[in-house]
N, C-alpha and C. Protein backbone atom coordinates (compact mmCIF):
# COMPACT_ATOMS: atom_id res chain seq x y z
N UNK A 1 -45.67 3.58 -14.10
CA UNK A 1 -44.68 4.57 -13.72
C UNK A 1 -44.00 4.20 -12.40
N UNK A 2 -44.50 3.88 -11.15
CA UNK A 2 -43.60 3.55 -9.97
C UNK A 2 -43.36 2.36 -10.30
N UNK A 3 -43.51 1.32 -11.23
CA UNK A 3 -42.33 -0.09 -11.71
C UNK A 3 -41.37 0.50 -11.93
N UNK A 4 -41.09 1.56 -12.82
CA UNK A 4 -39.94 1.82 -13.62
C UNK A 4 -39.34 2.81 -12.69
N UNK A 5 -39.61 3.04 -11.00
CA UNK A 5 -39.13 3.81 -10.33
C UNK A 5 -38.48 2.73 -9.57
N UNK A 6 -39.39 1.98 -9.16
CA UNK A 6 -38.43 0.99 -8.53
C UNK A 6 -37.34 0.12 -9.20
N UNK A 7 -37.38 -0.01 -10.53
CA UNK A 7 -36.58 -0.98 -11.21
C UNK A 7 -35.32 0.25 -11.07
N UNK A 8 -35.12 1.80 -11.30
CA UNK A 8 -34.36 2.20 -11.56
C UNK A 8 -33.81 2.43 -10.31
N UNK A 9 -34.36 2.33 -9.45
CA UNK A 9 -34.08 2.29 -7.28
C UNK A 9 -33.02 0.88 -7.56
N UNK A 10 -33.43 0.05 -8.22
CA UNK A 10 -32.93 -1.69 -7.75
C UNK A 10 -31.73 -1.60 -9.15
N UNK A 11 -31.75 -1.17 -9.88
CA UNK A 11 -30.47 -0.68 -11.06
C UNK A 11 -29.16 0.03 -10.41
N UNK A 12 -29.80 0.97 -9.77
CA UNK A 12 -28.59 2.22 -9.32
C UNK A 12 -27.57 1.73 -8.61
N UNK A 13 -27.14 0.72 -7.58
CA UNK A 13 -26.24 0.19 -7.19
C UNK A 13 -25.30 -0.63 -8.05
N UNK A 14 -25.96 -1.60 -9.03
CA UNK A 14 -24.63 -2.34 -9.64
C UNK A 14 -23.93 -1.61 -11.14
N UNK A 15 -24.74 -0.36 -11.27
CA UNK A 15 -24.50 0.43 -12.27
C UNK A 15 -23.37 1.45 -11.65
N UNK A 16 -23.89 2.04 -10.46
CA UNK A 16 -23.17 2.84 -9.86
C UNK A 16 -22.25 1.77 -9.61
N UNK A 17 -21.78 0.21 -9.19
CA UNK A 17 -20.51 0.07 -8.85
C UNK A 17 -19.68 -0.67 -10.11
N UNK A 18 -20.40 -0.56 -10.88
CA UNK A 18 -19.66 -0.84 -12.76
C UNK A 18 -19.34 0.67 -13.21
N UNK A 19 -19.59 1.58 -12.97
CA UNK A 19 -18.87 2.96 -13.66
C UNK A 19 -17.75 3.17 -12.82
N UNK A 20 -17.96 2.75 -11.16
CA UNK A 20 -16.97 2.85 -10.56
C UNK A 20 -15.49 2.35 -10.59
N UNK A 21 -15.81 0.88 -10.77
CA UNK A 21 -14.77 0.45 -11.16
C UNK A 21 -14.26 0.66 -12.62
N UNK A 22 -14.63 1.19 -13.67
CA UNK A 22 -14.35 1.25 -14.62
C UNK A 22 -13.30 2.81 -14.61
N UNK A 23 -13.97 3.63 -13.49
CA UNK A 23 -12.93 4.85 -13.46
C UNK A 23 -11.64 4.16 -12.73
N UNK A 24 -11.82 3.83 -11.96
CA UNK A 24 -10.88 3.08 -11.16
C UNK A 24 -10.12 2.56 -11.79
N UNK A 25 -9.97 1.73 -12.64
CA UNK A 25 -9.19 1.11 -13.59
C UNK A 25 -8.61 1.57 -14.67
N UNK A 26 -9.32 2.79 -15.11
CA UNK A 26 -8.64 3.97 -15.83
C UNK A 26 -7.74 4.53 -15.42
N UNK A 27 -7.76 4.96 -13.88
CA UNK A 27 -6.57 5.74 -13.26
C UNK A 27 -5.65 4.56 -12.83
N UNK A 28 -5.87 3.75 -12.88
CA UNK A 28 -5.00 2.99 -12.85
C UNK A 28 -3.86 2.96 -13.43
N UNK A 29 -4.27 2.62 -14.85
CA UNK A 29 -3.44 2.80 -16.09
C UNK A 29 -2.03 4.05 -16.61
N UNK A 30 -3.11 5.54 -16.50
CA UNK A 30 -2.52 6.53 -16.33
C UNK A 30 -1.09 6.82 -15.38
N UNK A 31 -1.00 6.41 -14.11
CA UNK A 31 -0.24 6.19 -13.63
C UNK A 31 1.04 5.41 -13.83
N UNK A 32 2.38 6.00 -14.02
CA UNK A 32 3.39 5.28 -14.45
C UNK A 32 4.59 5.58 -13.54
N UNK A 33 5.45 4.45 -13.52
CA UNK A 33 6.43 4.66 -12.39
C UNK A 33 7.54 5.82 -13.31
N UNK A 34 8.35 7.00 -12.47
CA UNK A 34 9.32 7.59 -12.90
C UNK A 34 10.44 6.78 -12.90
N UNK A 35 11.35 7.37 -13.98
CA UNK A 35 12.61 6.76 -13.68
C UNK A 35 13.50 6.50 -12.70
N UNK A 36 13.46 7.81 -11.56
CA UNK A 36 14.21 7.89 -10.24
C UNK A 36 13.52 6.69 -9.52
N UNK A 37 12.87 5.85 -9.46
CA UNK A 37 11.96 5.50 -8.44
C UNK A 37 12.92 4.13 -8.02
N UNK A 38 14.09 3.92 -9.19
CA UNK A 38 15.09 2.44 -9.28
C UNK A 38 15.89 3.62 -7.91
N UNK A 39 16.22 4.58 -7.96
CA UNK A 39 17.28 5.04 -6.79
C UNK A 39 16.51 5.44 -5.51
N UNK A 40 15.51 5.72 -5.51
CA UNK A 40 14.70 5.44 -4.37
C UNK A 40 14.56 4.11 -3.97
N UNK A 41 14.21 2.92 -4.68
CA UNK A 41 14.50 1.76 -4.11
C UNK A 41 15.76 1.59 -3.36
N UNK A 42 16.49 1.80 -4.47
CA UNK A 42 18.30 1.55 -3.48
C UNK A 42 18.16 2.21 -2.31
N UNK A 43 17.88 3.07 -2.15
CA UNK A 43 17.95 4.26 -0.88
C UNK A 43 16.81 3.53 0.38
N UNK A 44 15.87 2.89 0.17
CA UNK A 44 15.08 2.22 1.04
C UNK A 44 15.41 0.79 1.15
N UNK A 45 16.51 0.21 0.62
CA UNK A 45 16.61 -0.91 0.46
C UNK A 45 17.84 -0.67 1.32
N UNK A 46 18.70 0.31 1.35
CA UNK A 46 20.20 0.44 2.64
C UNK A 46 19.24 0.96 3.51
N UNK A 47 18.33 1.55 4.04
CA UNK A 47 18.01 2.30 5.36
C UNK A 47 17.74 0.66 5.86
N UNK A 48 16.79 -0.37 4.78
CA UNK A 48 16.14 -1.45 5.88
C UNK A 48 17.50 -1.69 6.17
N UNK A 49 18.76 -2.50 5.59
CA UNK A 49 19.69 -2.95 6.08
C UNK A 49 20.40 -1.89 7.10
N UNK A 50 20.25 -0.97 7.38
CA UNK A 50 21.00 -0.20 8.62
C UNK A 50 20.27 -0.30 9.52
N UNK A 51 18.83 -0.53 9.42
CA UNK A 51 17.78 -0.95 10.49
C UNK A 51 17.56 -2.34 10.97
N UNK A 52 17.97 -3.45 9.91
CA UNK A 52 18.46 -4.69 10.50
C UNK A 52 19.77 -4.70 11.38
N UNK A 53 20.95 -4.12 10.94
CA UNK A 53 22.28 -4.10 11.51
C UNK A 53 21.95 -3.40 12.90
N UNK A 54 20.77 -2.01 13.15
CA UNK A 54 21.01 -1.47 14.49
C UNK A 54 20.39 -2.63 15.10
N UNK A 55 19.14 -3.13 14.81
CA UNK A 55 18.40 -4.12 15.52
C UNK A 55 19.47 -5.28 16.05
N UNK A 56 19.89 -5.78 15.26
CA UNK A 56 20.94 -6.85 15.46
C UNK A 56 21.71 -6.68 16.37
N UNK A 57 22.35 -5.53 16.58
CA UNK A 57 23.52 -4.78 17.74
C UNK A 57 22.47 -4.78 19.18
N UNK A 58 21.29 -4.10 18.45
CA UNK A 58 20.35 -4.11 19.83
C UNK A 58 19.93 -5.27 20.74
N UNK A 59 20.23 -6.45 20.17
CA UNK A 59 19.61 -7.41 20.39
C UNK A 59 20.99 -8.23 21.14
N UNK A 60 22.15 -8.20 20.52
CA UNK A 60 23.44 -8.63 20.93
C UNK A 60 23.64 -8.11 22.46
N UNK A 61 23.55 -7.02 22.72
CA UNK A 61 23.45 -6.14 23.83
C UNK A 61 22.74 -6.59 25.00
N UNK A 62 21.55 -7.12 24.55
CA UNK A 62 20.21 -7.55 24.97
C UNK A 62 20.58 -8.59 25.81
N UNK A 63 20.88 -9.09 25.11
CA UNK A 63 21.45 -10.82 25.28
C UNK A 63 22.68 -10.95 26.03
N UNK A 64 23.56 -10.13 25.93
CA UNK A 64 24.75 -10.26 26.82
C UNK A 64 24.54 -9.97 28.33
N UNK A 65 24.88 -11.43 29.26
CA UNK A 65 24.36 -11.27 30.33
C UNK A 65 25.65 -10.09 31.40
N UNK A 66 24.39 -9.70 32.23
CA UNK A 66 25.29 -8.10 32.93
C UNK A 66 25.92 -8.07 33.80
N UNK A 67 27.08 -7.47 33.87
CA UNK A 67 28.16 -7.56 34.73
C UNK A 67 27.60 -6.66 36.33
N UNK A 68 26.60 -6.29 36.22
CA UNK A 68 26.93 -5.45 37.25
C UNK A 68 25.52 -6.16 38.77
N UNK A 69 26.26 -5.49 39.80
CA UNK A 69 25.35 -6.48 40.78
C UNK A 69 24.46 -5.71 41.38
């Protein structure tokens, strides 16, 4: 009887992390992209470019040496 306590002590981890991943990979699946998600791209894809263009200005600015004494 305490063999089969310890064998099930020394079981419980790679069992417990094989059901785990097996849920894991289920919800995986379930999950599907919506259709809007193409105009959300567009919409995060102009903010980066307005965030490259301010950076860019910021940096022009940066760089221009200053007139004042």
């Amino acid at each position: 009887m305490p063999d089969l306590i310890y064998l099930l002590a020394v079981l419980a981890c790679p069992i417990g992390m094989g059901v785990m991943m097996l849920v894991m990979m289920r919800g995986n699946h379930s999950h599907r992209a919506t259709p809007s998600s193409g105009d959300e791209v567009a919409r995060l894809r102009a903010e980066v470019e307005q965030l490259r263009a301010e950076r860019a200005a910021d940096q022009r600015s940066t760089d221009a040496p200053s007139a004042s004494w």
